[in-house]
Protein backbone atom coordinates (compact mmCIF):
# COMPACT_ATOMS: atom_id res chain seq x y z
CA UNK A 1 0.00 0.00 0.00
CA UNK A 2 2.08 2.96 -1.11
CA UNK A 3 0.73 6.48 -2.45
CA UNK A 4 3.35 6.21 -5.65
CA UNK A 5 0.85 4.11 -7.47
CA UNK A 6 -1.99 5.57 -9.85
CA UNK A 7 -4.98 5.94 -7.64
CA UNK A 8 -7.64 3.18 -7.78
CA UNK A 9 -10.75 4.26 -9.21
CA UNK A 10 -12.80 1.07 -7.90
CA UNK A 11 -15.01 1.51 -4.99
CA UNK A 12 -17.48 -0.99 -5.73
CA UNK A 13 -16.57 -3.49 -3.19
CA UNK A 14 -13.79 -5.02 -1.02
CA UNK A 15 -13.85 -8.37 -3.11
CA UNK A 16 -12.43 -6.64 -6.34
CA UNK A 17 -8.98 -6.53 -4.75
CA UNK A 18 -6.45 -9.17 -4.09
CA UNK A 19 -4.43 -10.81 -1.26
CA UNK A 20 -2.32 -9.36 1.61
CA UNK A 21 1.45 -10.38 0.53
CA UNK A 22 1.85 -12.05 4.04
CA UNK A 23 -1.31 -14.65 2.76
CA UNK A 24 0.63 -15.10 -0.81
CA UNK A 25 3.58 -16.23 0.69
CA UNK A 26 1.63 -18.59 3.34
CA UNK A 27 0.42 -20.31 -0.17
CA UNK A 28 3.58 -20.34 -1.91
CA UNK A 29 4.98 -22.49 1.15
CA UNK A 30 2.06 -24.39 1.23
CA UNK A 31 2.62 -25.25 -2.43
CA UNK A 32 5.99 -26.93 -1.91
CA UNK A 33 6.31 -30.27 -0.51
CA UNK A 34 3.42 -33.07 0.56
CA UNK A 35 1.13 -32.89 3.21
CA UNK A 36 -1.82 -35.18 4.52
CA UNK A 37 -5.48 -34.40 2.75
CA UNK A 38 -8.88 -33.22 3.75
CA UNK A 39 -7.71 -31.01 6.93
CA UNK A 40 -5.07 -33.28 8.62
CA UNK A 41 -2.09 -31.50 7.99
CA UNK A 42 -0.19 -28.48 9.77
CA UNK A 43 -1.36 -25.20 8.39
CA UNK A 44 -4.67 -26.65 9.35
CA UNK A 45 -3.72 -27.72 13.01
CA UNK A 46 -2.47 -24.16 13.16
CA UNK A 47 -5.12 -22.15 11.63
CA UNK A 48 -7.67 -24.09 14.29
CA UNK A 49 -5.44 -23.29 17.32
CA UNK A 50 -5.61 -19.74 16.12
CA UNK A 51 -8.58 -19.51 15.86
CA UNK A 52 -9.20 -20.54 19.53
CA UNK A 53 -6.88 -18.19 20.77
CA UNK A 54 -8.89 -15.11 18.83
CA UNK A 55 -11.99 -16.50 20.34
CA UNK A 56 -10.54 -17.64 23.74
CA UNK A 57 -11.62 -21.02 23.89
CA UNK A 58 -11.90 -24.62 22.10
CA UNK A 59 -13.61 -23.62 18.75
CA UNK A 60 -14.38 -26.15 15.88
CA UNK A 61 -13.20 -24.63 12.25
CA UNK A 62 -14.20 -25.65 8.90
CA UNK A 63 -12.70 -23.67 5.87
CA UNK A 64 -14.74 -23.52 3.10
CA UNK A 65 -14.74 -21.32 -0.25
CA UNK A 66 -17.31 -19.01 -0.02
CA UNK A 67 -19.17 -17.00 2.79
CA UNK A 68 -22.28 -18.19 0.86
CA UNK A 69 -21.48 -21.45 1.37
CA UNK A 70 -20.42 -20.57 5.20
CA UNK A 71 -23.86 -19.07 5.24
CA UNK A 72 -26.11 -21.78 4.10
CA UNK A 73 -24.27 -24.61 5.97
CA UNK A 74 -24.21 -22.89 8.85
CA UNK A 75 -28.34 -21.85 8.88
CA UNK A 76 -28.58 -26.30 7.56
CA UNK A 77 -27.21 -27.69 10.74
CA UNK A 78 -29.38 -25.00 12.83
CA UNK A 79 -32.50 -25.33 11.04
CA UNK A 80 -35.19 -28.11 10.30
CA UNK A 81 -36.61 -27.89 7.06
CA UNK A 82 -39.87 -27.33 8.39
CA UNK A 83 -37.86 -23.80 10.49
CA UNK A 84 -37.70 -20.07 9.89
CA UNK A 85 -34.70 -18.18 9.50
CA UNK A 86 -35.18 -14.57 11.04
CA UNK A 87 -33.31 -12.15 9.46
CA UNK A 88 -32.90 -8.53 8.44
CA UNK A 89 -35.22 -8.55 4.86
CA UNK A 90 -31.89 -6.73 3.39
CA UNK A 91 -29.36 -9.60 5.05
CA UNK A 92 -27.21 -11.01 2.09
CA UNK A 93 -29.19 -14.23 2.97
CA UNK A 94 -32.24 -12.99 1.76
CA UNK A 95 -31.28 -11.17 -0.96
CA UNK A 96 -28.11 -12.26 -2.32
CA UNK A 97 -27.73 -15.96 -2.65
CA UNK A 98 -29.59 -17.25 -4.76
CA UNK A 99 -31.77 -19.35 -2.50
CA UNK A 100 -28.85 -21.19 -1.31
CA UNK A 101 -30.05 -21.29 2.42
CA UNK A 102 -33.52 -22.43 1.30
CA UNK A 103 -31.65 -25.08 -0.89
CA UNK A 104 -29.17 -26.28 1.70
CA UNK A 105 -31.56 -26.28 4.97
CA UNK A 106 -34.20 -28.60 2.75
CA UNK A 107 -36.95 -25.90 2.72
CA UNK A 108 -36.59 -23.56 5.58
CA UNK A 109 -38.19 -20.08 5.30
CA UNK A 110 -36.28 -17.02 5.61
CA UNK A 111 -38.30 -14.26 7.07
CA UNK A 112 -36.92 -11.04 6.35
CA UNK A 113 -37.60 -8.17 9.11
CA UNK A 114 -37.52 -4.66 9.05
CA UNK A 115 -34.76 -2.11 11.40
CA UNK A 116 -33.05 0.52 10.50
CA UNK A 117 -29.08 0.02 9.20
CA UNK A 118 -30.34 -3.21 8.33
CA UNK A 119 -30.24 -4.56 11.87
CA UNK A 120 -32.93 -6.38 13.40
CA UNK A 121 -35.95 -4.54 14.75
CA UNK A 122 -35.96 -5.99 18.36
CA UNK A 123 -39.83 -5.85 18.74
CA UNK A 124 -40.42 -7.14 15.37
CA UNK A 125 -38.04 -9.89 16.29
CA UNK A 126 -39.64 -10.55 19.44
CA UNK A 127 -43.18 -10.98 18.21
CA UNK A 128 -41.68 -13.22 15.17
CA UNK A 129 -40.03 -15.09 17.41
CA UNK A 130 -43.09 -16.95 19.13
CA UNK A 131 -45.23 -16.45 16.03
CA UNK A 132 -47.57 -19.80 16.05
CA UNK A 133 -44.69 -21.57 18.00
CA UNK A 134 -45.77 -25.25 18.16
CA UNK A 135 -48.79 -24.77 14.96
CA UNK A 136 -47.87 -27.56 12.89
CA UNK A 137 -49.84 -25.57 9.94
CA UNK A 138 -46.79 -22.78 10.22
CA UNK A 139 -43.14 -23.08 9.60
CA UNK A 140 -41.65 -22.91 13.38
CA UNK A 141 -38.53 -20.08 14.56
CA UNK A 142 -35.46 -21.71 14.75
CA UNK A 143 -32.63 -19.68 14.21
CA UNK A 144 -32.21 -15.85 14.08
CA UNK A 145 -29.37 -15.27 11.57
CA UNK A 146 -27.56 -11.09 11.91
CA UNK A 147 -25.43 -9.59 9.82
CA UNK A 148 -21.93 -8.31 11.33
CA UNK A 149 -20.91 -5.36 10.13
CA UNK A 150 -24.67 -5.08 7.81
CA UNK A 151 -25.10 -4.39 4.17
CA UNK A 152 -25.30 -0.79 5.45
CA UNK A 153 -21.94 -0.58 6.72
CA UNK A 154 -23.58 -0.39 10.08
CA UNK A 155 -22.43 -2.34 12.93
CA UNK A 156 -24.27 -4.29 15.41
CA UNK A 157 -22.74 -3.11 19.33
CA UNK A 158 -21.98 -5.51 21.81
CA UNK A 159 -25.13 -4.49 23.73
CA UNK A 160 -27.24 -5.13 20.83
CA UNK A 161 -26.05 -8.52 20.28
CA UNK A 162 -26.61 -9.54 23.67
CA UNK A 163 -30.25 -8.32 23.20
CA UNK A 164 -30.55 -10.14 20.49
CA UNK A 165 -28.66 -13.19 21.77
CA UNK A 166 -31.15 -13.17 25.00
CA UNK A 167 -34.19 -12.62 23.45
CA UNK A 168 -33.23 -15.67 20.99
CA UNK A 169 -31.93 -18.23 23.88
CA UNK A 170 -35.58 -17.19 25.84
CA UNK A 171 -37.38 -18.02 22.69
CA UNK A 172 -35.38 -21.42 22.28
CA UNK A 173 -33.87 -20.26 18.87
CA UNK A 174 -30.28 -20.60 17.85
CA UNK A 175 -27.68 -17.36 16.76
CA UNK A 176 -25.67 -17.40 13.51
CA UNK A 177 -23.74 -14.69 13.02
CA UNK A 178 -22.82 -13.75 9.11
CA UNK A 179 -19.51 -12.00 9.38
CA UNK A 180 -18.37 -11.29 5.90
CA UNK A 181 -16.93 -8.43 7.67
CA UNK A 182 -16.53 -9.07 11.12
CA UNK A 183 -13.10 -7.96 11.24
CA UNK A 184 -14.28 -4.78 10.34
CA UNK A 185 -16.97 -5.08 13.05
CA UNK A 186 -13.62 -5.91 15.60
CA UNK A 187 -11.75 -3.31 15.01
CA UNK A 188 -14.28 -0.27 14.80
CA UNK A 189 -15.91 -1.28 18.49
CA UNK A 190 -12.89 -2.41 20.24
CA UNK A 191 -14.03 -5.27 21.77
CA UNK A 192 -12.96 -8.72 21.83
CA UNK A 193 -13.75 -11.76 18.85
CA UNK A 194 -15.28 -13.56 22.12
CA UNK A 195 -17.44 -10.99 23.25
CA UNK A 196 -19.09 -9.96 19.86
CA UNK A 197 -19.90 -13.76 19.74
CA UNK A 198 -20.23 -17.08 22.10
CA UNK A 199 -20.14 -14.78 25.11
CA UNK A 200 -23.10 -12.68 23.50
CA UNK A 201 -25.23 -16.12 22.56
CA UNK A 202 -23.89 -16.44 19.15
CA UNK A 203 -23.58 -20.13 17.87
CA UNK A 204 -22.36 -20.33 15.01
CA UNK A 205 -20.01 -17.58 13.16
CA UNK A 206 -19.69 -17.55 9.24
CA UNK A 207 -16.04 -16.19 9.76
CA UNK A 208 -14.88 -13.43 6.16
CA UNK A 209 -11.49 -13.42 5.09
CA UNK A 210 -12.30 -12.80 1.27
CA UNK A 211 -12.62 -9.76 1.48
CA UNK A 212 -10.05 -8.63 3.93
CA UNK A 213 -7.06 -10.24 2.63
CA UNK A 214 -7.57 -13.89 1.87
CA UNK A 215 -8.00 -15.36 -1.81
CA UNK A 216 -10.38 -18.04 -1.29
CA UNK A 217 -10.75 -18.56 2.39
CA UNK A 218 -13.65 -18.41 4.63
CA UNK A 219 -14.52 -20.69 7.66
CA UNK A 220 -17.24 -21.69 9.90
CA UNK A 221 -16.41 -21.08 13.27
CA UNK A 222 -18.83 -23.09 15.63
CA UNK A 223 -18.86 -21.88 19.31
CA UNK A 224 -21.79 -24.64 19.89
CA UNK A 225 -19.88 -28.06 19.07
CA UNK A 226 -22.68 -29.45 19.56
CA UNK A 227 -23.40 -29.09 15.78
CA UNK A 228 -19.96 -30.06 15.02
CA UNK A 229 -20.36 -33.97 13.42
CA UNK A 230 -24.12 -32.67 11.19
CA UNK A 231 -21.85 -30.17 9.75
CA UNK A 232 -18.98 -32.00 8.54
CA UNK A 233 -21.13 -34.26 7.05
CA UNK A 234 -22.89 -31.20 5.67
CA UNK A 235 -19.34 -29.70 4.39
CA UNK A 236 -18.67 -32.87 2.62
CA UNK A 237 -21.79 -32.85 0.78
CA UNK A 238 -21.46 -29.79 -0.63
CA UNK A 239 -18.29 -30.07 -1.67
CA UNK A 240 -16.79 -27.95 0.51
CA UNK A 241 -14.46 -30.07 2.43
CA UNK A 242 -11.36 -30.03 0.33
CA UNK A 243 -8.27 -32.50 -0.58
CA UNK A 244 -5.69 -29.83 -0.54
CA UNK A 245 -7.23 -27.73 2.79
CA UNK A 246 -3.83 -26.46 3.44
CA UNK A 247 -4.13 -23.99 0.98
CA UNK A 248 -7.00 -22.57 2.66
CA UNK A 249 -5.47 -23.20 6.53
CA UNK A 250 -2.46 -21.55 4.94
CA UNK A 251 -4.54 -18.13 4.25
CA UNK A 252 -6.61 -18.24 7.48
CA UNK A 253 -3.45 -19.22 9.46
CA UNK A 254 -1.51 -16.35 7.86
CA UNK A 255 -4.86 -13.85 8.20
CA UNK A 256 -4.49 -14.58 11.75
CA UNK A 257 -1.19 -14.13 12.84
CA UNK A 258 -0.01 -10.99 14.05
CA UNK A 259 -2.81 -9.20 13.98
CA UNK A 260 -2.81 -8.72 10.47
CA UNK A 261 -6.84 -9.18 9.60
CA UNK A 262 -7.49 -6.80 12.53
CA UNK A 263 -4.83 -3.96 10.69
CA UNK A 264 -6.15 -4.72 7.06
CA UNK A 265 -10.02 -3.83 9.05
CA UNK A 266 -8.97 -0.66 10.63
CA UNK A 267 -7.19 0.45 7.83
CA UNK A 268 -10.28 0.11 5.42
CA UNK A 269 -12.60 1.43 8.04
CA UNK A 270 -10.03 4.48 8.03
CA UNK A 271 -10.21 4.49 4.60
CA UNK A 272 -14.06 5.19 4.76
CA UNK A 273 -14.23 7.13 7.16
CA UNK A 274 -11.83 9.96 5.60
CA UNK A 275 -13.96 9.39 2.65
CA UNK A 276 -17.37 10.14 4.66
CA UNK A 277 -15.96 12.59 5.97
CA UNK A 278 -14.61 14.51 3.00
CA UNK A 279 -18.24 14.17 1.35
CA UNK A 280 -19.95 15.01 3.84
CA UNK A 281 -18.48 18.66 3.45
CA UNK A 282 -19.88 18.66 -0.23
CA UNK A 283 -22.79 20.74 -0.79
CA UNK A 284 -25.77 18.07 -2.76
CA UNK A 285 -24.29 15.49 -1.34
CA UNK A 286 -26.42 13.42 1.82
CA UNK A 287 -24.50 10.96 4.15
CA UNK A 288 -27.20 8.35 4.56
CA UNK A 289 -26.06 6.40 7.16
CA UNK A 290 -23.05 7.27 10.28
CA UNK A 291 -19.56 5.72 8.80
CA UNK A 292 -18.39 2.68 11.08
CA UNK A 293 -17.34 0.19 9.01
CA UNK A 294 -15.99 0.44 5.46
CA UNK A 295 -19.36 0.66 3.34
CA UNK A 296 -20.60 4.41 2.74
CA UNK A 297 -23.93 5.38 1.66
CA UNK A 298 -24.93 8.34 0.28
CA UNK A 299 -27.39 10.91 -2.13
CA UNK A 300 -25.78 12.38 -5.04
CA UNK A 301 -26.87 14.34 -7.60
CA UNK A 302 -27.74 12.08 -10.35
CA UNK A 303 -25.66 14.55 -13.01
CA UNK A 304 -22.83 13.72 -10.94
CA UNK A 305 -22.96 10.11 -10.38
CA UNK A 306 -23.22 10.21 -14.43
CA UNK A 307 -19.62 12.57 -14.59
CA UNK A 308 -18.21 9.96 -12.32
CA UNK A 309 -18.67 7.17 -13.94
CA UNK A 310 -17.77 8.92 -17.32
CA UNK A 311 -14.30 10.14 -15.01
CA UNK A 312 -13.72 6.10 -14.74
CA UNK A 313 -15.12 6.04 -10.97
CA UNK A 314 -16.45 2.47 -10.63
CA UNK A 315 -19.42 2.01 -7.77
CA UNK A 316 -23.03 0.77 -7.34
CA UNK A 317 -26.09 3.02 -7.79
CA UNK A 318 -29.56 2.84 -9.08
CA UNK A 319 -29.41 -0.29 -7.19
CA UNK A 320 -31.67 1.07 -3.96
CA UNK A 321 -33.40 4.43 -4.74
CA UNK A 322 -32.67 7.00 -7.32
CA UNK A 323 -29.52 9.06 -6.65
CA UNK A 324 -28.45 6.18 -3.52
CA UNK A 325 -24.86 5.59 -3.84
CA UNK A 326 -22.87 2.99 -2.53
CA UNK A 327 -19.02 3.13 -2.04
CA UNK A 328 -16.45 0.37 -0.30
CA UNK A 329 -12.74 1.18 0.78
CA UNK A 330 -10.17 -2.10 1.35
CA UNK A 331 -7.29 -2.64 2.86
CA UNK A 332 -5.21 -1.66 -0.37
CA UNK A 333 -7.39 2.14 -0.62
CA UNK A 334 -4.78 4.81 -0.22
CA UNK A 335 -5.30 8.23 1.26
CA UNK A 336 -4.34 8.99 -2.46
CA UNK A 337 -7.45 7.06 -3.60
CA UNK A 338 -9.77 8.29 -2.06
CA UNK A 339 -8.28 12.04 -2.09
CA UNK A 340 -8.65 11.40 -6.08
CA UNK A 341 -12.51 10.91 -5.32
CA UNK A 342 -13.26 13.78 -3.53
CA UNK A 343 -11.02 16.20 -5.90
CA UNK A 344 -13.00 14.73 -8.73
CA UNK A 345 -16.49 15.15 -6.75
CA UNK A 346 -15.23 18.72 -6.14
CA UNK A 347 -14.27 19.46 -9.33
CA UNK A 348 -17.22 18.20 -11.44
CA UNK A 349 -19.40 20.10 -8.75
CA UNK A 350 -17.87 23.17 -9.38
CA UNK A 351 -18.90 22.92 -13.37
């Protein structure tokens, strides 16, 4: 990350970038020599110990490919087929995969909830939560599944998780945590992996890398081991427990050391918030939501949006409401980067 490259005009998510050079090299050794298959060699061993000290306790890791295929494992082994899945109605698993949940759980319902920053309501979730419990005409709450940080950018506080996790555990349902970004979650509260999860009544954590320095890497952490043996059986299934694991242990086990998913985080939470803040001093242009992770929403003139784009500025719009932007800083977004976006906004305001 140095400021003597050309600044990156791609803001339209953190999965358009590559690897942290510390997880590259982690695969190149992982490349050379032989090791044992499907999860019994080193990198593995170490990537799982790792992972337990993060979390600060025994932990059961599975590295899959995918966070969607984190996600619908995860909600499987937690859900009946005959279950809800109570959710945020703008949660990735309702409106970005495809129906892979519904696929993988057999059936299961998601039930998508209102809340503002595309958390949970906690009254709406209350009330769904008992909703014809035990009426064998009605699909029956099992799991509530939040989003950590959201598709907002906002992010859940530890407070609100241990609502959540309460209310859930006095209703009998099961947490699963979707943490595409939870290391951006970690570092903009402060607290500790452990208490944004198991100690706040989360079960099972769909655990991000992809998007935070990894290649292909994302794991289910499971805090309940309970559900342990139905989800390696699960994993294999779908295809997602893999000869050559290493090369996946190698990324998480390199993501993990030194602190270096927690610095990639803060750094693209940084990242976004310099660019928040820069627009926010921009007269037509609306901050829609506070800056705390590494999304940013805003309102821009639609002219402008158009002279960006034409300027080579890649990022979503049109996608939510006329004029709603969205844009997403990474680990590799430079102060340079993003200063280039807010000159250009500048300038092409001025004409």
């Amino acid at each position: 990350m140095t400021d003597t490259a050309a600044p990156q005009r791609i803001f339209t998510s953190d999965n358009t970038v590559g690897a942290s050079p510390e997880v590259v090299e982690a695969l190149t050794a992982a490349a050379a020599g032989q090791y044992p298959p499907y999860g019994a060699d080193d990198y593995t061993t170490s990537a799982r110990a790792r992972f337990a000290e993060i979390f600060e306790r025994e932990v059961d890791v599975l590295p899959v490919s995918t966070g969607s295929a984190a996600n619908a494992l995860s909600l499987a082994a937690l859900t009946p087929p005959w279950g809800s899945v109570l959710c945020h109605r703008d949660s990735h698993i309702n409106t970005d995969e495809c129906g892979a949940p519904e696929f993988f759980t057999g059936g299961a319902k998601l039930v998508g909830m209102a809340g503002r920053d595309a958390k949970i309501d906690v009254e709406q979730l209350g009330a769904a939560a008992r909703r014809r419990a035990g009426d064998v005409h009605s699909v029956q709450p099992s799991v509530v599944s939040i989003t950590q940080a959201t598709e907002t950018g906002a992010v859940y506080t530890l407070e609100e998780i241990r609502h959540l996790g309460l209310l859930a555990r006095d209703a009998g349902l099961r947490v699963h945590m979707d943490g595409a970004r939870f290391a951006n979650a970690v570092a903009a509260l402060g607290c500790t992996p452990a208490e944004l999860t198991w100690r706040a009544g989360v079960d099972v954590l769909s655990f991000g890398a992809t998007k935070n320095g990894a290649m292909t890497a994302d794991a289910i952490v499971v805090f309940d081991r309970t559900h342990t043996p139905e989800l390696s059986f699960r994993a294999k299934r779908a295809g997602q427990l893999t000869a050559k694991m290493r090369f996946q242990s190698a990324q998480l086990d390199a993501y993990l050391t030194d602190g270096l998913w927690l610095r990639n985080a803060a750094h693209a939470n940084t990242m976004a918030a310099r660019l928040g803040a820069g627009l926010a001093a921009v007269p037509g242009v609306d901050l829609l939501h506070a800056v705390e992770a590494n999304i940013l929403f805003c309102r821009l003139p639609q002219q402008l949006i158009d002279r960006l784009s034409a300027a080579g500025f890649a990022f979503y719009h049109g996608r939510w409401a006329p004029g709603v932007c969205r844009f997403v800083t990474s680990f590799t977004t430079t102060e340079r980067d993003v200063d280039a976006l807010l000159a250009a906004v500048h300038r092409l305001t001025a004409r």
